[in-house]
N, C-alpha and C. Protein backbone atom coordinates (compact mmCIF):
# COMPACT_ATOMS: atom_id res chain seq x y z
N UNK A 1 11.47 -30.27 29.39
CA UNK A 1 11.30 -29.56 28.13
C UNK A 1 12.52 -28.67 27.88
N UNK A 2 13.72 -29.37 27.65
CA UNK A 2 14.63 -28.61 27.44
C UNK A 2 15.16 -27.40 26.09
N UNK A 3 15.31 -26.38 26.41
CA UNK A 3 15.24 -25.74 25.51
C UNK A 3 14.81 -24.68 24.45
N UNK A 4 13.00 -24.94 25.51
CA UNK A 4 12.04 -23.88 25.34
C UNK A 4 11.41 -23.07 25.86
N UNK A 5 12.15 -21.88 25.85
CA UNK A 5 12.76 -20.97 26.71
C UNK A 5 10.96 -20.50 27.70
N UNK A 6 9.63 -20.83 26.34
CA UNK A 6 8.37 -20.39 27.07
C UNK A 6 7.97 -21.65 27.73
N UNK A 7 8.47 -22.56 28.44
CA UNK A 7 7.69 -23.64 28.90
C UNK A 7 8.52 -23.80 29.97
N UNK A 8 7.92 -24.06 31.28
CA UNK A 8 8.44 -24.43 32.63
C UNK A 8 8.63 -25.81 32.76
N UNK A 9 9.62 -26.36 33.67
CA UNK A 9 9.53 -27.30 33.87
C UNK A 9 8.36 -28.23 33.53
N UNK A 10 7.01 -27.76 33.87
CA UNK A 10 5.99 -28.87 33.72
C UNK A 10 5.77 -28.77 32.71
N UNK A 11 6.26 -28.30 31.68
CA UNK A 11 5.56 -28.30 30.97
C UNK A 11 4.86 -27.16 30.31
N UNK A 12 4.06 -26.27 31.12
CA UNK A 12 3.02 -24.79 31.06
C UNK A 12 3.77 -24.05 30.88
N UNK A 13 2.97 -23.13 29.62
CA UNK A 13 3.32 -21.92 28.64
C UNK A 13 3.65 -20.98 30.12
N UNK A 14 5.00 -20.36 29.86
CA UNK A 14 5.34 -19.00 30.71
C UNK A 14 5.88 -17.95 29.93
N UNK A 15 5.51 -16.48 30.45
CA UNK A 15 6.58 -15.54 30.07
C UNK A 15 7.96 -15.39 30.25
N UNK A 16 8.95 -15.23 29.47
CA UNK A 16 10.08 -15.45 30.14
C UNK A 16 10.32 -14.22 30.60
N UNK A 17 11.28 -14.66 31.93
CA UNK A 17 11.63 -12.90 32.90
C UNK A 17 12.81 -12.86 31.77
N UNK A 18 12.67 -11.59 31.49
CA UNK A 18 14.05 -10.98 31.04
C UNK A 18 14.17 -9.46 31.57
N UNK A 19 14.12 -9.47 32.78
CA UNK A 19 14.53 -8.33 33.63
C UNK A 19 16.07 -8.37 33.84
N UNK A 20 17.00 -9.50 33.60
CA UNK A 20 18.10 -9.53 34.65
C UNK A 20 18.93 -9.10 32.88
N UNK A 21 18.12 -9.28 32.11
CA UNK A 21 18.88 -8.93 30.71
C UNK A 21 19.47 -7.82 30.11
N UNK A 22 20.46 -7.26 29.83
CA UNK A 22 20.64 -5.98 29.18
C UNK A 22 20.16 -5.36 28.25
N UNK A 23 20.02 -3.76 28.00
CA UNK A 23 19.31 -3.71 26.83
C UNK A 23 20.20 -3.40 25.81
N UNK A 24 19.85 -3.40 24.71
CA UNK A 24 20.87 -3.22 23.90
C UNK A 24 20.33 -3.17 22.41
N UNK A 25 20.80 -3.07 21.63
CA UNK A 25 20.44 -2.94 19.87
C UNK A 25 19.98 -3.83 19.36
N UNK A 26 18.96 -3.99 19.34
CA UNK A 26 17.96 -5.54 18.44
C UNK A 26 17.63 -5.12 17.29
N UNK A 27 17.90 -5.67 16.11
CA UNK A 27 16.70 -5.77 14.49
C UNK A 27 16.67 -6.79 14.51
N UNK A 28 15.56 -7.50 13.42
CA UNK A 28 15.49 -8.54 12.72
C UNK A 28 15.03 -8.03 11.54
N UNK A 29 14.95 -8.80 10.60
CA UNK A 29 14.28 -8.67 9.12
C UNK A 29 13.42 -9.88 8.96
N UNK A 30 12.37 -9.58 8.17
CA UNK A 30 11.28 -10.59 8.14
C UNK A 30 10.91 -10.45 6.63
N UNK A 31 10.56 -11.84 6.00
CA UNK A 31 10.15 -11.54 4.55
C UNK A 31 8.86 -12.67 4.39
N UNK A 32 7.95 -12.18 3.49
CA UNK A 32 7.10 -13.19 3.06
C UNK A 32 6.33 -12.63 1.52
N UNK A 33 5.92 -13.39 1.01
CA UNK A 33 5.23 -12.68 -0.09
C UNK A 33 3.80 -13.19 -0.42
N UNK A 34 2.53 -12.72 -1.48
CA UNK A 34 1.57 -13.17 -1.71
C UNK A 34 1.64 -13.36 -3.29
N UNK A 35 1.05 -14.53 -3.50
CA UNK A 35 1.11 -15.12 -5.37
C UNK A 35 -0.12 -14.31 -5.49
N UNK A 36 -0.65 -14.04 -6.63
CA UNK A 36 -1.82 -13.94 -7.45
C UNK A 36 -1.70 -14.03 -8.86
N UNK A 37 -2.96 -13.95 -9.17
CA UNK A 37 -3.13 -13.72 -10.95
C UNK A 37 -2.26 -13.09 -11.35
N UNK A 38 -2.28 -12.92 -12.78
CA UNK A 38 -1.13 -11.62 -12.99
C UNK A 38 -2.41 -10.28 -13.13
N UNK A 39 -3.41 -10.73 -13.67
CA UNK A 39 -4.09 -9.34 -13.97
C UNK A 39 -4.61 -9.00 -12.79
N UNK A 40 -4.40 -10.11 -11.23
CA UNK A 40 -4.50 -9.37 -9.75
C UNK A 40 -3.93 -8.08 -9.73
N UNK A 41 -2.41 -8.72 -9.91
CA UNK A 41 -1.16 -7.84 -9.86
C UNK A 41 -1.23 -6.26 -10.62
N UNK A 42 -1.68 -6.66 -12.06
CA UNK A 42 -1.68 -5.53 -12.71
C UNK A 42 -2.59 -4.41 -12.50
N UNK A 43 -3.87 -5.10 -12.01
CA UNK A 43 -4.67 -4.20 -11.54
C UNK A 43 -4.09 -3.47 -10.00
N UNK A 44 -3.75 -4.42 -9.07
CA UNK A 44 -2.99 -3.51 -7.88
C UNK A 44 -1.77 -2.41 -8.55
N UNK A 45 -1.09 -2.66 -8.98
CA UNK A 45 -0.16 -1.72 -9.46
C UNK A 45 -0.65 -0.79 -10.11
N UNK A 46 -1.26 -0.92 -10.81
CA UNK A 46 -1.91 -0.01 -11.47
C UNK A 46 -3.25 0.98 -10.78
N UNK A 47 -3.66 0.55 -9.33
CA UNK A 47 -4.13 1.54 -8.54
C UNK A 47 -5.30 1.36 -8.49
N UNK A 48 -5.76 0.22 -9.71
CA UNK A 48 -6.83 0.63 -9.53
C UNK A 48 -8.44 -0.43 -9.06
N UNK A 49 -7.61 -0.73 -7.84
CA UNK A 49 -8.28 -1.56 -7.02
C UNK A 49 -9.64 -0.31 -6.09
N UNK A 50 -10.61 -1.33 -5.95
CA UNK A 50 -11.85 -0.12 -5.60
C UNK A 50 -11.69 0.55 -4.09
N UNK A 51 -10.72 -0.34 -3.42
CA UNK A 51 -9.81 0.04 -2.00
C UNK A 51 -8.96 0.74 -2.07
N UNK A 52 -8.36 1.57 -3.09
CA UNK A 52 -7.21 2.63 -3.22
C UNK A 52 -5.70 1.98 -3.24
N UNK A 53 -4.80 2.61 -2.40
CA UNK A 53 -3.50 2.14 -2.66
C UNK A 53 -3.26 1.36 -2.26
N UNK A 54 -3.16 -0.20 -2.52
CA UNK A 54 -2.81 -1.51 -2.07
C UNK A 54 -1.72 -1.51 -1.56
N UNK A 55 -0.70 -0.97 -1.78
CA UNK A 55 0.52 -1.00 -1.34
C UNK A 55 0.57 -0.42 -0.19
N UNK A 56 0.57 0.94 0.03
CA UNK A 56 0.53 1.78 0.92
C UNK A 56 -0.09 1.36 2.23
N UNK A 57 -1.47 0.88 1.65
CA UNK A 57 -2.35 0.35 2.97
C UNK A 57 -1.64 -0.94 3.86
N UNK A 58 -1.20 -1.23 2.71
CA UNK A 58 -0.25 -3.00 3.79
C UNK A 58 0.54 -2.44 4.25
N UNK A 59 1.23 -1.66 3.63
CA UNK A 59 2.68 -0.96 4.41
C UNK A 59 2.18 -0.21 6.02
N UNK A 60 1.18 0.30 6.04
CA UNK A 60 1.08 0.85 7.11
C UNK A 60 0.21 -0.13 8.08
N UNK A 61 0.10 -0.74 7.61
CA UNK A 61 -1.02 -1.84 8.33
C UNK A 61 -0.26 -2.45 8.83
N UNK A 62 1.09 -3.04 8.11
CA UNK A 62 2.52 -4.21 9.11
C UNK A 62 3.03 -3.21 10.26
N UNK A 63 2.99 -1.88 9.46
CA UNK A 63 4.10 -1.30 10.78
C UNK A 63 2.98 -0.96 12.01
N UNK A 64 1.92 -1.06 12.30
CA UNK A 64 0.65 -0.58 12.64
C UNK A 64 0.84 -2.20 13.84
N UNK A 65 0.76 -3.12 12.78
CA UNK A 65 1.06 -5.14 13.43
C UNK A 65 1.95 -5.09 14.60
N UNK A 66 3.19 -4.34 13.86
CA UNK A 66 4.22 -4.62 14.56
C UNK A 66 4.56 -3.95 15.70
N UNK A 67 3.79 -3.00 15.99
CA UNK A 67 3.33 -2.54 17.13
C UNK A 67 2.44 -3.05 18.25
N UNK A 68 1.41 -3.86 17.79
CA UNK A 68 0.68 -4.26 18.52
C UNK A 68 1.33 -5.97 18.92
N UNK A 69 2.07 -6.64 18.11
CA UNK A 69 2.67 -7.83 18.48
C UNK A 69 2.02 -8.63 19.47
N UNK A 70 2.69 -7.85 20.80
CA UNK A 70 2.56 -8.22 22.19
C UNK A 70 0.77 -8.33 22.33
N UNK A 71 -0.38 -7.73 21.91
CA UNK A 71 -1.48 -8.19 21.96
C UNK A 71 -1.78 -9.40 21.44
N UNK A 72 -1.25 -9.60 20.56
CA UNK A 72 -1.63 -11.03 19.15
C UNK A 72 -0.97 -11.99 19.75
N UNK A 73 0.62 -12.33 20.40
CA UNK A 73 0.78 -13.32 20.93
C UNK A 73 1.13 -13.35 21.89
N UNK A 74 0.64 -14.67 22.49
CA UNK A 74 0.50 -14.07 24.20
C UNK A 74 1.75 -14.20 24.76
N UNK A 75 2.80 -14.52 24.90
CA UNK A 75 3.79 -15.02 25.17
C UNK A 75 5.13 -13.38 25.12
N UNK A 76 4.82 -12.96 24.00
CA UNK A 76 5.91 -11.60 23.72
C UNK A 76 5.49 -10.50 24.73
N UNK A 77 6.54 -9.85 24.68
CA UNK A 77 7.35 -8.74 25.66
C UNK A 77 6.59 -7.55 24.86
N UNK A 78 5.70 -6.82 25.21
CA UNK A 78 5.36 -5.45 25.05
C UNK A 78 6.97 -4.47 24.77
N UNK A 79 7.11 -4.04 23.61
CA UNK A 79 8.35 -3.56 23.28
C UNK A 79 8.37 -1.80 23.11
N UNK A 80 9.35 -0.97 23.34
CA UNK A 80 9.33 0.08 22.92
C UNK A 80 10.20 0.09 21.42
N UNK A 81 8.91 0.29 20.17
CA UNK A 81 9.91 0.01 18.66
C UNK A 81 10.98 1.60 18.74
N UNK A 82 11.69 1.53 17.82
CA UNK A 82 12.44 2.29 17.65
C UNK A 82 12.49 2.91 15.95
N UNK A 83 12.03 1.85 15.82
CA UNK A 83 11.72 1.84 13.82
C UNK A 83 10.94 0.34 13.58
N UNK A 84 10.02 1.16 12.79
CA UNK A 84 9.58 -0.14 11.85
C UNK A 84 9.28 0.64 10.20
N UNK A 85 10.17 -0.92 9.18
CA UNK A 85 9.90 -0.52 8.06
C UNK A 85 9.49 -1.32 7.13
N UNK A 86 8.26 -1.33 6.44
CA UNK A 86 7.69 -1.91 6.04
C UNK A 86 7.27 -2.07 4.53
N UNK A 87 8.17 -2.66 3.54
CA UNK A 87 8.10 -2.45 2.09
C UNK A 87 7.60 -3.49 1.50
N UNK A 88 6.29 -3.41 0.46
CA UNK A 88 5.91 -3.99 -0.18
C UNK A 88 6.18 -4.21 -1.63
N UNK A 89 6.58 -4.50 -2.69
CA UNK A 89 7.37 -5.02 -3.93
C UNK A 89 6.73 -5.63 -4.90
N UNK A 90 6.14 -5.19 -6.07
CA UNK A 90 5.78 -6.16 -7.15
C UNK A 90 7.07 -7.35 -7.20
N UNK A 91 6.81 -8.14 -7.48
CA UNK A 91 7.59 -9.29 -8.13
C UNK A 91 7.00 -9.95 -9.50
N UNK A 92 7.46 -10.90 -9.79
CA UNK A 92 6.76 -11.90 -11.19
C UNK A 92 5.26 -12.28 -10.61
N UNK A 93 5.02 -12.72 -9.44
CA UNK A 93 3.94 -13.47 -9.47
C UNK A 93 2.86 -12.78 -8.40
N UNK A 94 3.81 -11.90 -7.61
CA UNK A 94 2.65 -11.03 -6.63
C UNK A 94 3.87 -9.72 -6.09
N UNK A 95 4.04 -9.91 -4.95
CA UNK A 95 4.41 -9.06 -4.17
C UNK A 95 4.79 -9.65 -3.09
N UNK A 96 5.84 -9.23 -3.10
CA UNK A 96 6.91 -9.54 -1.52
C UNK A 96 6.66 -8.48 -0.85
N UNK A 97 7.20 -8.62 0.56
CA UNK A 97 6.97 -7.63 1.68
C UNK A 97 8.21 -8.40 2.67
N UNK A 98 8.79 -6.88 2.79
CA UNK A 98 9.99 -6.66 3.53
C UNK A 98 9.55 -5.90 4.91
N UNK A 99 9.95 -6.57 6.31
CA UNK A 99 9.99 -5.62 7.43
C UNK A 99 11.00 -5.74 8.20
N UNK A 100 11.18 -4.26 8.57
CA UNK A 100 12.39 -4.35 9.43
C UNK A 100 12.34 -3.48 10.65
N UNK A 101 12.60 -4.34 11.77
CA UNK A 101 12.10 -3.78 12.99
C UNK A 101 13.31 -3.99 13.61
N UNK A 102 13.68 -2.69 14.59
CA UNK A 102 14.70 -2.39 16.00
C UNK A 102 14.18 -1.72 16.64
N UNK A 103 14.72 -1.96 18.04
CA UNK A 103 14.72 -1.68 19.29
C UNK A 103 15.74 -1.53 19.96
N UNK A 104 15.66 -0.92 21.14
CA UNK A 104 16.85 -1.09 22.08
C UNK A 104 16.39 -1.34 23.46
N UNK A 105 16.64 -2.96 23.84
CA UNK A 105 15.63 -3.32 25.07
C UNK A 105 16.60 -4.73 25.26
N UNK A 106 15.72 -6.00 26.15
CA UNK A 106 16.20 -6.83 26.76
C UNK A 106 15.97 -7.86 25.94
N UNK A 107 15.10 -7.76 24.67
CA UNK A 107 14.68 -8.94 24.13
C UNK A 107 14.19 -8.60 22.44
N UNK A 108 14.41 -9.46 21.43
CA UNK A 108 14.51 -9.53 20.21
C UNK A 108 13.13 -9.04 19.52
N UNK A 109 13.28 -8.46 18.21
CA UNK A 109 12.15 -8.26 17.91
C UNK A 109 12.12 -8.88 16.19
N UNK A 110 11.97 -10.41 16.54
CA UNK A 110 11.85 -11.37 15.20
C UNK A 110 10.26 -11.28 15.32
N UNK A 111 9.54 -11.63 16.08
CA UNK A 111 7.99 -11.89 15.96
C UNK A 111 7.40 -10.39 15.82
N UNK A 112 7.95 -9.47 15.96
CA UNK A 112 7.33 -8.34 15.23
C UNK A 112 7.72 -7.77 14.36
N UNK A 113 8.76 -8.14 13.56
CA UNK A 113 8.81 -8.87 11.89
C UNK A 113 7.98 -9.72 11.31
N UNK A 114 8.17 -10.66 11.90
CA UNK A 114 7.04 -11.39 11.14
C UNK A 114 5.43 -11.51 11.17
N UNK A 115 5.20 -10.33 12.75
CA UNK A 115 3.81 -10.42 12.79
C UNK A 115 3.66 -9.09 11.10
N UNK A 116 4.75 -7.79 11.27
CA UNK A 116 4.40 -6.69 10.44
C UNK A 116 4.26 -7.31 8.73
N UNK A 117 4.95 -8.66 8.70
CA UNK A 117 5.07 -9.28 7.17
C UNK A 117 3.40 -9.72 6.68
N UNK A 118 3.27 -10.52 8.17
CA UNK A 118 1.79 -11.65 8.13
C UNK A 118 0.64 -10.66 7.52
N UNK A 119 0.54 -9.57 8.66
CA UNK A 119 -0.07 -9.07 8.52
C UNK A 119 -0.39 -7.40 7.11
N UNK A 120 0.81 -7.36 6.70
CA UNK A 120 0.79 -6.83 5.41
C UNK A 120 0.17 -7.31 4.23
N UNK A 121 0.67 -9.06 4.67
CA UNK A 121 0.50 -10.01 3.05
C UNK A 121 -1.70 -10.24 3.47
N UNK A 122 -1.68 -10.06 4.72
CA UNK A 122 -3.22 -10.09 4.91
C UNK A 122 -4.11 -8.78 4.58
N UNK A 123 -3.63 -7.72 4.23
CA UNK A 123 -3.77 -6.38 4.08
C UNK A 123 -4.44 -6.83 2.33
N UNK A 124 -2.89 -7.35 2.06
CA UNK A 124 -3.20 -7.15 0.59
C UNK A 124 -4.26 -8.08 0.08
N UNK A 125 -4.14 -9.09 0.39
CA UNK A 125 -5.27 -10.47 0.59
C UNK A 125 -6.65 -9.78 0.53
N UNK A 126 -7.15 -8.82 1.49
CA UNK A 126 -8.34 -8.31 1.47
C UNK A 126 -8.75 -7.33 0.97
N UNK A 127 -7.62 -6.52 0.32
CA UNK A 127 -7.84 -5.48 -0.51
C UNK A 127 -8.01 -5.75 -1.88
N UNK A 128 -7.34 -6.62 -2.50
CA UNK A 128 -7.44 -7.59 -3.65
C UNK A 128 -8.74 -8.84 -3.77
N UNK A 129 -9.02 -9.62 -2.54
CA UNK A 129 -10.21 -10.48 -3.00
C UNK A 129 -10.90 -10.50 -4.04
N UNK A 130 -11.49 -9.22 -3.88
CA UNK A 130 -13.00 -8.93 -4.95
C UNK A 130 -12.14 -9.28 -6.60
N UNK A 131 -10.74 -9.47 -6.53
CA UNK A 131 -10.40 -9.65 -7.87
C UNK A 131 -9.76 -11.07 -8.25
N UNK A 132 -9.63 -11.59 -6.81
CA UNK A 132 -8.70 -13.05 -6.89
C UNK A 132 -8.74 -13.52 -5.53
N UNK A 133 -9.77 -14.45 -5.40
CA UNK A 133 -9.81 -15.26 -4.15
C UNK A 133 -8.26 -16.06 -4.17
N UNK A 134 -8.12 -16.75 -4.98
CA UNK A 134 -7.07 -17.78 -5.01
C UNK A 134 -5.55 -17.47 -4.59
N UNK A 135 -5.11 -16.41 -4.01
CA UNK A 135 -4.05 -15.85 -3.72
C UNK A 135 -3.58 -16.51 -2.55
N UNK A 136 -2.40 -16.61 -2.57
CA UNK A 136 -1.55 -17.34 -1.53
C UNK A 136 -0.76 -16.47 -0.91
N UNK A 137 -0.32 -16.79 0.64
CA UNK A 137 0.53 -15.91 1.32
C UNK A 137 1.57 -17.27 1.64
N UNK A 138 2.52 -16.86 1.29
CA UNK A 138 3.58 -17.85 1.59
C UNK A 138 4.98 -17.40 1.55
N UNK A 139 6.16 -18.39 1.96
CA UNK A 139 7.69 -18.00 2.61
C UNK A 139 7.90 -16.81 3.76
N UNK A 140 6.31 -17.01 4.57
CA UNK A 140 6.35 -15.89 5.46
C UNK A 140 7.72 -16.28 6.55
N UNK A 141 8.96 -15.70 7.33
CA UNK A 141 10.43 -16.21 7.14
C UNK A 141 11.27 -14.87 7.92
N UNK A 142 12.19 -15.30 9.15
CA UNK A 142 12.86 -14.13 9.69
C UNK A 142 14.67 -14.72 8.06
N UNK A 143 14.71 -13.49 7.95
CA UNK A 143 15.96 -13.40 6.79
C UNK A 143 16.96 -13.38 8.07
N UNK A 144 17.25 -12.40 9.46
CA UNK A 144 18.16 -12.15 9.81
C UNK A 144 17.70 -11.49 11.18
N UNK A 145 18.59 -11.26 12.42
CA UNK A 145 18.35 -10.64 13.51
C UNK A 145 19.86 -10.44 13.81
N UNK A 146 19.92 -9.29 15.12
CA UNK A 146 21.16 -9.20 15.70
C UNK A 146 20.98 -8.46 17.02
N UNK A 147 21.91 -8.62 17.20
CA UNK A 147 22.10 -8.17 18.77
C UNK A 147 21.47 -9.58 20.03
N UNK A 148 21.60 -8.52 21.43
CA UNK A 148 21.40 -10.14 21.94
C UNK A 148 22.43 -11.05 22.60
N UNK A 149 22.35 -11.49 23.61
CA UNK A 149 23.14 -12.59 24.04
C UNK A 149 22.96 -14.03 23.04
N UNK A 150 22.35 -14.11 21.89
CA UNK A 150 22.45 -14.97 20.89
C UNK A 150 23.53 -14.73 19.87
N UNK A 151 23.47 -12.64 19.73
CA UNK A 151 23.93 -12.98 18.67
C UNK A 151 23.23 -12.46 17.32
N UNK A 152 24.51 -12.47 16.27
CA UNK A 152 23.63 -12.42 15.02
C UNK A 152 23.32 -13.60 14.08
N UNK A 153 22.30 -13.57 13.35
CA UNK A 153 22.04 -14.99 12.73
C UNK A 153 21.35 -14.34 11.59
N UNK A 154 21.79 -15.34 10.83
CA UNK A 154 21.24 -15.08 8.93
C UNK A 154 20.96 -16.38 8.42
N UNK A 155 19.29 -15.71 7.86
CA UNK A 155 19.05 -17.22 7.09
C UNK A 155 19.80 -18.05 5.97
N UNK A 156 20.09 -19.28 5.72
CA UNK A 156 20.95 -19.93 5.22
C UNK A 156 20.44 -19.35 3.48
């Protein structure tokens, strides 16, 4: 199984040791957004959803995610964050959500970007229902990371 850094020779899911690793300056950025109605939208913006501040609540709910990471998948490194930031955005059709997470440790923090995105665009999902089942969470997506014996990398 060449290549994947969680699988041993046989095959079976492992943690990878990254003890022998340096620590050093990690971000990534993570983006995803949720579609809805427009009068979803207008009613979230406008506040006056029967759950209070839609925005606010996802925002603290990703950076809240992105803390817990290492519980949700089994595989990640329990991290000490250093920042997490977590912005949610009207757009045309819903709301995007921006997170941006660093550290300074042995190993990257892309999956707690994208857990703080997932779980924002699921924030809003359930705070909104009662007004629009039909809402989509989609282009959930790391934009960028750095640091690292990889390196920096940006989505195309």
């Amino acid at each position: 199984m060449t290549g994947l850094t969680h699988l041993d020779a046989e095959g079976r899911a492992r943690m990878v040791d990254v003890s022998a690793k340096p620590a050093t300056v990690r971000e990534a950025t993570a983006t995803g957004s949720i579609r809805m109605a427009p009068e979803t939208l207008a009613l979230a913006i406008a506040g006056g959803g029967r759950k209070g501040d839609v925005r606010a609540v996802a925002e603290i709910a990703g950076v809240m995610a992105a803390k817990r990471t290492a519980e949700l998948i089994p595989l990640c490194h329990p991290l000490a964050l250093s920042k997490v930031e977590v912005t949610v955005s009207p757009v045309e059709q819903g709301f995007e959500v921006v997170a941006r997470v660093k550290t300074t440790g042995p190993t990257g923090v892309e999956m707690e970007a994208l857990t703080a995105v997932t779980v924002a665009c699921l924030t809003l999902y359930d705070m909104l229902k009662a007004a629009d089942r039909g809402m989509v969470i989609e282009g959930v997506r790391v934009l960028e990371k750095s640091g690292g014996a990889s390196g920096d990398w940006r989505a195309p």
